[in-house]
PDB file of N, CA and C in Angstrom:
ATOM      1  N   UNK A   1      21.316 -26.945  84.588  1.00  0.00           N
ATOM      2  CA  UNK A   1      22.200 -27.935  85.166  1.00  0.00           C
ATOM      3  C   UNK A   1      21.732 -29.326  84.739  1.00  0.00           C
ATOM      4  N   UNK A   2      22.877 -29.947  84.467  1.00  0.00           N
ATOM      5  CA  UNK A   2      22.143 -31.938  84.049  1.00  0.00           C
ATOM      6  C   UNK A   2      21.668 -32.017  85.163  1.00  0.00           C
ATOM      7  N   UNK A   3      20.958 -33.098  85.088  1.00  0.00           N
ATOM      8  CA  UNK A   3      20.397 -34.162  85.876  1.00  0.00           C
ATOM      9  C   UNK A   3      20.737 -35.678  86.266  1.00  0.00           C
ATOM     10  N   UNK A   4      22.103 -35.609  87.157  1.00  0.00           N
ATOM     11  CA  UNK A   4      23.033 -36.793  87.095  1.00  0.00           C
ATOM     12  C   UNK A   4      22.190 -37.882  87.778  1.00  0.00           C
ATOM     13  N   UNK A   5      22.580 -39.312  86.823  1.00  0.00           N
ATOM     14  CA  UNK A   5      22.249 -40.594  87.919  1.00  0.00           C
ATOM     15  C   UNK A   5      23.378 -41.088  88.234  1.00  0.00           C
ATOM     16  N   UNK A   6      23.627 -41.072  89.804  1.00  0.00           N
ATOM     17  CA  UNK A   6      24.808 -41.443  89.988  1.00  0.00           C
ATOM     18  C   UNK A   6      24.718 -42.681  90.818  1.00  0.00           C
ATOM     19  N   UNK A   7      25.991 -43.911  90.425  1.00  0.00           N
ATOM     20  CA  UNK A   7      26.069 -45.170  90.734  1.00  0.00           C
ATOM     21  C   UNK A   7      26.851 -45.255  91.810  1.00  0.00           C
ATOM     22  N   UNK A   8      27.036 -46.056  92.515  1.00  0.00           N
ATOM     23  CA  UNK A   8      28.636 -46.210  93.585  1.00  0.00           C
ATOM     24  C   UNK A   8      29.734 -47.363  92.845  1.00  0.00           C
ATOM     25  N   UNK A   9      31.028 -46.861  92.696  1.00  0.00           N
ATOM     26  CA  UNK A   9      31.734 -46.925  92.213  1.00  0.00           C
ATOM     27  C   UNK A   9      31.985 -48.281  92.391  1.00  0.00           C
ATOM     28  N   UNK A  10      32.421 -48.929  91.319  1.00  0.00           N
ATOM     29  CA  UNK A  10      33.161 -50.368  91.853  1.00  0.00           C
ATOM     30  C   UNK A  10      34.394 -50.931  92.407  1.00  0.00           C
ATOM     31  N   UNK A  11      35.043 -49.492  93.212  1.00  0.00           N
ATOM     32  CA  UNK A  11      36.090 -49.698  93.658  1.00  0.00           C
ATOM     33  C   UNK A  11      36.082 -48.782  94.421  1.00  0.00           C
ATOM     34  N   UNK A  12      34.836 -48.456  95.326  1.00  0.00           N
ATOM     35  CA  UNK A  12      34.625 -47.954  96.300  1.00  0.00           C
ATOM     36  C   UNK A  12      34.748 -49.194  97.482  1.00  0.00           C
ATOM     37  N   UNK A  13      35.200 -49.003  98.446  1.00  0.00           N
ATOM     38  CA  UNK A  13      35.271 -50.214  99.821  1.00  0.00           C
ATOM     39  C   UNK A  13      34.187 -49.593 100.565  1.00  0.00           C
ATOM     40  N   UNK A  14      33.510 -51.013 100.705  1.00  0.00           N
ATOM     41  CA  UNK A  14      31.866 -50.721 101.960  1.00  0.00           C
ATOM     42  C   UNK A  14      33.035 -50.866 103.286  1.00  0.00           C
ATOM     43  N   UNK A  15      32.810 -49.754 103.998  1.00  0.00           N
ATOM     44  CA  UNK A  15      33.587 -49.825 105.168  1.00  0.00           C
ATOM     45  C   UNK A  15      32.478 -49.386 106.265  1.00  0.00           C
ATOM     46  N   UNK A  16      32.857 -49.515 107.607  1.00  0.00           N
ATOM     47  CA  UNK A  16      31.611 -48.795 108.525  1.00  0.00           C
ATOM     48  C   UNK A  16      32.017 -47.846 108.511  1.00  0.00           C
ATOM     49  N   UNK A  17      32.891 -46.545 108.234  1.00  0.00           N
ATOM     50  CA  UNK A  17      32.531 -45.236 107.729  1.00  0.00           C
ATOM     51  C   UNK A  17      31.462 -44.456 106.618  1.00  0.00           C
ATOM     52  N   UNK A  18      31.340 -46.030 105.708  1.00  0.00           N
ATOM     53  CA  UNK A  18      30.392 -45.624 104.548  1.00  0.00           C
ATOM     54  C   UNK A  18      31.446 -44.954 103.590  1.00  0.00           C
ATOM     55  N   UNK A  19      32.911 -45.267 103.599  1.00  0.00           N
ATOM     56  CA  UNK A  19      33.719 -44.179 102.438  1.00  0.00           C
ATOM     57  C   UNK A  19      32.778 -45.042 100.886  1.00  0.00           C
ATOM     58  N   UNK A  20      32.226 -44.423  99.871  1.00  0.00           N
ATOM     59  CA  UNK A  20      32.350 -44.894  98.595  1.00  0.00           C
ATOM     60  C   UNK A  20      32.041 -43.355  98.051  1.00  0.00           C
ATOM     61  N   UNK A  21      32.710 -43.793  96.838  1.00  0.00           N
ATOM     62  CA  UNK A  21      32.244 -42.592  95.679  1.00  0.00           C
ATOM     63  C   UNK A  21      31.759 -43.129  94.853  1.00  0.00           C
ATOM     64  N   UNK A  22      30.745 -42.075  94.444  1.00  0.00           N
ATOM     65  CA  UNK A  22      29.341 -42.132  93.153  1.00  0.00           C
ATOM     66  C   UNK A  22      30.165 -41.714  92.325  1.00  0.00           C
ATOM     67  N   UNK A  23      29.287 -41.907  90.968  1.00  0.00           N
ATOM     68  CA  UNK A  23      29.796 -41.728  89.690  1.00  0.00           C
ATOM     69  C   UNK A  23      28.378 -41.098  88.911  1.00  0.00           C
ATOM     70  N   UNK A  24      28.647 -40.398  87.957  1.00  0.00           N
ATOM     71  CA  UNK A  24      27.458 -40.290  86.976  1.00  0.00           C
ATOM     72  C   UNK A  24      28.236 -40.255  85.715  1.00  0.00           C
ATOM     73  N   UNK A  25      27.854 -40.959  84.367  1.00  0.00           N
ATOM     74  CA  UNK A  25      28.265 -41.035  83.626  1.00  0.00           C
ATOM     75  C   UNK A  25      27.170 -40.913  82.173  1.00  0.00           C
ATOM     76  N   UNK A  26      25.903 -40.044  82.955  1.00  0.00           N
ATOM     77  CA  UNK A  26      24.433 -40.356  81.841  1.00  0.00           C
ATOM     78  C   UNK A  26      24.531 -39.235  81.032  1.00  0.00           C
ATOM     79  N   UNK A  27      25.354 -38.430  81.523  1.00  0.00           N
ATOM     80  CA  UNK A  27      25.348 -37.156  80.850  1.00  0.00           C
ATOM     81  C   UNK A  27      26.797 -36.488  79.470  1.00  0.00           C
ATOM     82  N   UNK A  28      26.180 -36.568  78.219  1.00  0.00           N
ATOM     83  CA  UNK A  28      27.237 -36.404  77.523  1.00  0.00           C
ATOM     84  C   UNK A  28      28.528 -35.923  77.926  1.00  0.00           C
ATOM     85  N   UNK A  29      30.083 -36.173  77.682  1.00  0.00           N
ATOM     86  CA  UNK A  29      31.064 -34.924  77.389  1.00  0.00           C
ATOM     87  C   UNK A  29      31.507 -34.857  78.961  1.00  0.00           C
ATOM     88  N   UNK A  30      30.716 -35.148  80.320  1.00  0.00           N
ATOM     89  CA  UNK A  30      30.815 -35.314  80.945  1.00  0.00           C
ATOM     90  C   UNK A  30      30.193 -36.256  82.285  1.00  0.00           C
ATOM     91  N   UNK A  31      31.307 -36.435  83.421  1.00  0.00           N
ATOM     92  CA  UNK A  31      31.617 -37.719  84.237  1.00  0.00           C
ATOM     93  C   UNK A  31      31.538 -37.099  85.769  1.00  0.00           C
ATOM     94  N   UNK A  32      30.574 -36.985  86.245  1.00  0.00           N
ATOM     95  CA  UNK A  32      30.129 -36.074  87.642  1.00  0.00           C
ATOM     96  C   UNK A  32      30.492 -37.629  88.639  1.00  0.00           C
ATOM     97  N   UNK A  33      31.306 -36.773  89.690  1.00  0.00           N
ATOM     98  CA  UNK A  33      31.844 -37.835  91.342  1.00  0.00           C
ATOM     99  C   UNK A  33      31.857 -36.496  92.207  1.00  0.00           C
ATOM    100  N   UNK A  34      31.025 -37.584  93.022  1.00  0.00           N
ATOM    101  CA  UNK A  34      30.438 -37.016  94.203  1.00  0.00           C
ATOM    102  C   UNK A  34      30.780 -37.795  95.595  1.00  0.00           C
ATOM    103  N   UNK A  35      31.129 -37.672  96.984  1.00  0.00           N
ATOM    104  CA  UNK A  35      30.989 -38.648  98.356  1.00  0.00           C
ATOM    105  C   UNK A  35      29.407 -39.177  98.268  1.00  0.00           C
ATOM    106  N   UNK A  36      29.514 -40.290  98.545  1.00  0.00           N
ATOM    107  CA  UNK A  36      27.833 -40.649  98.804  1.00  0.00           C
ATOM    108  C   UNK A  36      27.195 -40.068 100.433  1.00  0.00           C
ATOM    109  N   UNK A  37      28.462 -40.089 101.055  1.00  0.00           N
ATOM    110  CA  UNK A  37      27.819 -39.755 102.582  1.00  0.00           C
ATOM    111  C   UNK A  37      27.350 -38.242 102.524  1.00  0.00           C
ATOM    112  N   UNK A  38      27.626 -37.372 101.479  1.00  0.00           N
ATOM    113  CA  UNK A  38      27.264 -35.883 101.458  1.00  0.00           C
ATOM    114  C   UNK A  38      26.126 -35.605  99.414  1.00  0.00           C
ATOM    115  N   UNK A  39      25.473 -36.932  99.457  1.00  0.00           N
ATOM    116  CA  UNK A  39      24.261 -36.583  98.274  1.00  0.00           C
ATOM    117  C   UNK A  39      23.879 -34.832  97.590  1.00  0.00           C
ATOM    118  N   UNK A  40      24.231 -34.129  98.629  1.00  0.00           N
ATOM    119  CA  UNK A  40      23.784 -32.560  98.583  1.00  0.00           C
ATOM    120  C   UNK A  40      25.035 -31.871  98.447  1.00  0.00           C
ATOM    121  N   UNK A  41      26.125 -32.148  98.771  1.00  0.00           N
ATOM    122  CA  UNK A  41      27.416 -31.560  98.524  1.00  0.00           C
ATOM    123  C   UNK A  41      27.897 -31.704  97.440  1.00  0.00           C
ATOM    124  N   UNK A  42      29.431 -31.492  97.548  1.00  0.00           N
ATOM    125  CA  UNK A  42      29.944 -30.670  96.083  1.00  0.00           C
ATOM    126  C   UNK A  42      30.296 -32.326  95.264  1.00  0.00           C
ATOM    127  N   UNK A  43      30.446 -31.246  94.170  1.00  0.00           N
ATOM    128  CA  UNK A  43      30.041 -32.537  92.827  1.00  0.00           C
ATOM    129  C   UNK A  43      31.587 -32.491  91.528  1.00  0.00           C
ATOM    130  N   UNK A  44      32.088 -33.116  91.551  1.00  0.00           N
ATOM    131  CA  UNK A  44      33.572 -32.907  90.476  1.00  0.00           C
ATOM    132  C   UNK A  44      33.248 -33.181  89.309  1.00  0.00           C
ATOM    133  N   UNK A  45      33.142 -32.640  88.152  1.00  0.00           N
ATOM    134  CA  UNK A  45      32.873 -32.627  87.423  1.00  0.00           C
ATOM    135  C   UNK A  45      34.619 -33.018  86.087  1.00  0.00           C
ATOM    136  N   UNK A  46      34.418 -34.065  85.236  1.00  0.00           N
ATOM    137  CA  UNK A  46      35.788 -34.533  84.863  1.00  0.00           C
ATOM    138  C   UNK A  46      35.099 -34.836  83.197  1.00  0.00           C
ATOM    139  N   UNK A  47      36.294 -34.564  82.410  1.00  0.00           N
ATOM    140  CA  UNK A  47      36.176 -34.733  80.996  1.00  0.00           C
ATOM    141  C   UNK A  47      35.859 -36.513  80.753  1.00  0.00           C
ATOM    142  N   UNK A  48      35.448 -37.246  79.687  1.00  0.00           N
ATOM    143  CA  UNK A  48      35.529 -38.567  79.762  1.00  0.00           C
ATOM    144  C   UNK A  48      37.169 -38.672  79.662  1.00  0.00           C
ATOM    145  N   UNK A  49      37.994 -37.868  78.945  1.00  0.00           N
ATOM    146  CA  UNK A  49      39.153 -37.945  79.085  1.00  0.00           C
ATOM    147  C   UNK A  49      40.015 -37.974  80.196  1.00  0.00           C
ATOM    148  N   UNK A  50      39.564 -37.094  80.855  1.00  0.00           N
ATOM    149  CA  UNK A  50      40.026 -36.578  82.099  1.00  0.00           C
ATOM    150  C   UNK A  50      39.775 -37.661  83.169  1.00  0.00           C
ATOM    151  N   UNK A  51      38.679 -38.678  83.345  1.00  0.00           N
ATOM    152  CA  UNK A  51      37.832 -39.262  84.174  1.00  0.00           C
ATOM    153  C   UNK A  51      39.082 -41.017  83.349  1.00  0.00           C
ATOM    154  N   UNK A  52      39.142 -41.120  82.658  1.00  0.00           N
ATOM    155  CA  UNK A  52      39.956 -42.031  81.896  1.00  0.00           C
ATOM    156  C   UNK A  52      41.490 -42.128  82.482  1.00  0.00           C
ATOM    157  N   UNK A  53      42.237 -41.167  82.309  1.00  0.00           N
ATOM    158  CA  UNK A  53      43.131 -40.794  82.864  1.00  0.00           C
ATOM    159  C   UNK A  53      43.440 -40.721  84.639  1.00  0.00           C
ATOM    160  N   UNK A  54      42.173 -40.768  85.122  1.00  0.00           N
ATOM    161  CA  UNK A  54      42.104 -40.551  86.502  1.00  0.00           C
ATOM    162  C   UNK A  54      42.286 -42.085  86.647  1.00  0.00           C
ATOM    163  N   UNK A  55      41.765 -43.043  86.008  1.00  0.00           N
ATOM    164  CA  UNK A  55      41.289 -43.938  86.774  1.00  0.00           C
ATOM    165  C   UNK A  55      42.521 -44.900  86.144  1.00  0.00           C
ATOM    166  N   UNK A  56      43.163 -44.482  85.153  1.00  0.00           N
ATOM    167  CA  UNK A  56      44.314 -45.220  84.686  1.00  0.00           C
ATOM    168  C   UNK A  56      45.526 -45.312  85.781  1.00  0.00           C
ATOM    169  N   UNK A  57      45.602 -44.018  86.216  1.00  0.00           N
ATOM    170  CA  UNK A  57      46.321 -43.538  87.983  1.00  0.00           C
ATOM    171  C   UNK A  57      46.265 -44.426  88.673  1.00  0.00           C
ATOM    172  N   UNK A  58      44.756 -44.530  89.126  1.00  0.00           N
ATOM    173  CA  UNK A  58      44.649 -44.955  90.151  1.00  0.00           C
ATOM    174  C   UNK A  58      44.672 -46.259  90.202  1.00  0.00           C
ATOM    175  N   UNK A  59      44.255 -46.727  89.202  1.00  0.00           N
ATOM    176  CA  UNK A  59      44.867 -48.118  89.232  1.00  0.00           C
ATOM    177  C   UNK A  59      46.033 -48.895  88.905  1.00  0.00           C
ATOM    178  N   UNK A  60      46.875 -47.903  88.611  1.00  0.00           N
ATOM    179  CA  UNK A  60      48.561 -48.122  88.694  1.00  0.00           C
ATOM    180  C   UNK A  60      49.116 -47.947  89.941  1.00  0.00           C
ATOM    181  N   UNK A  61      48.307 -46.719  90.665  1.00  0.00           N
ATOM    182  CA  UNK A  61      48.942 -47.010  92.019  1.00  0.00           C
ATOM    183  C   UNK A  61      48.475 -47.918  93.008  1.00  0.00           C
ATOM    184  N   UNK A  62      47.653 -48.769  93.253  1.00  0.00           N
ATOM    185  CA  UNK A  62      46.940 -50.211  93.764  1.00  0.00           C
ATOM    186  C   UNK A  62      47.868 -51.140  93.560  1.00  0.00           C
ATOM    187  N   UNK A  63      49.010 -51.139  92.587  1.00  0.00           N
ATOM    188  CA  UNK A  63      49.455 -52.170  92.253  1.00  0.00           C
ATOM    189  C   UNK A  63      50.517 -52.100  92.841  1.00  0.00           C
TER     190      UNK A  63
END
């Protein structure tokens, strides 16, 4: 298994729930997101393509 370093997202909101999502991006070919409030829980694993496309979404729908 890699060994992800994962960042908190820059379009994660510091809320007092703590919602943000991590990112890892150290590992070739692939783009690991994870909840930060669950470090030990499950981990999504996304193509750079795939992870590209996600975020093209999501920032069309913000607008």
């Amino acid at each position: 298994m890699a060994s992800f370093i994962f960042r908190t997202s820059s379009y994660s909101s510091v809320t007092e729930n703590g919602e943000c999502v991590e990112v890892a991006t150290n590992v070739p070919a692939l783009v690991a997101i994870r909840d930060s409030k669950r470090p030990t829980g499950p981990v999504l694993h996304l193509t750079p393509t795939a992870w590209t496309a996600f975020l093209a979404t999501a920032t069309a729908a913000r607008r």
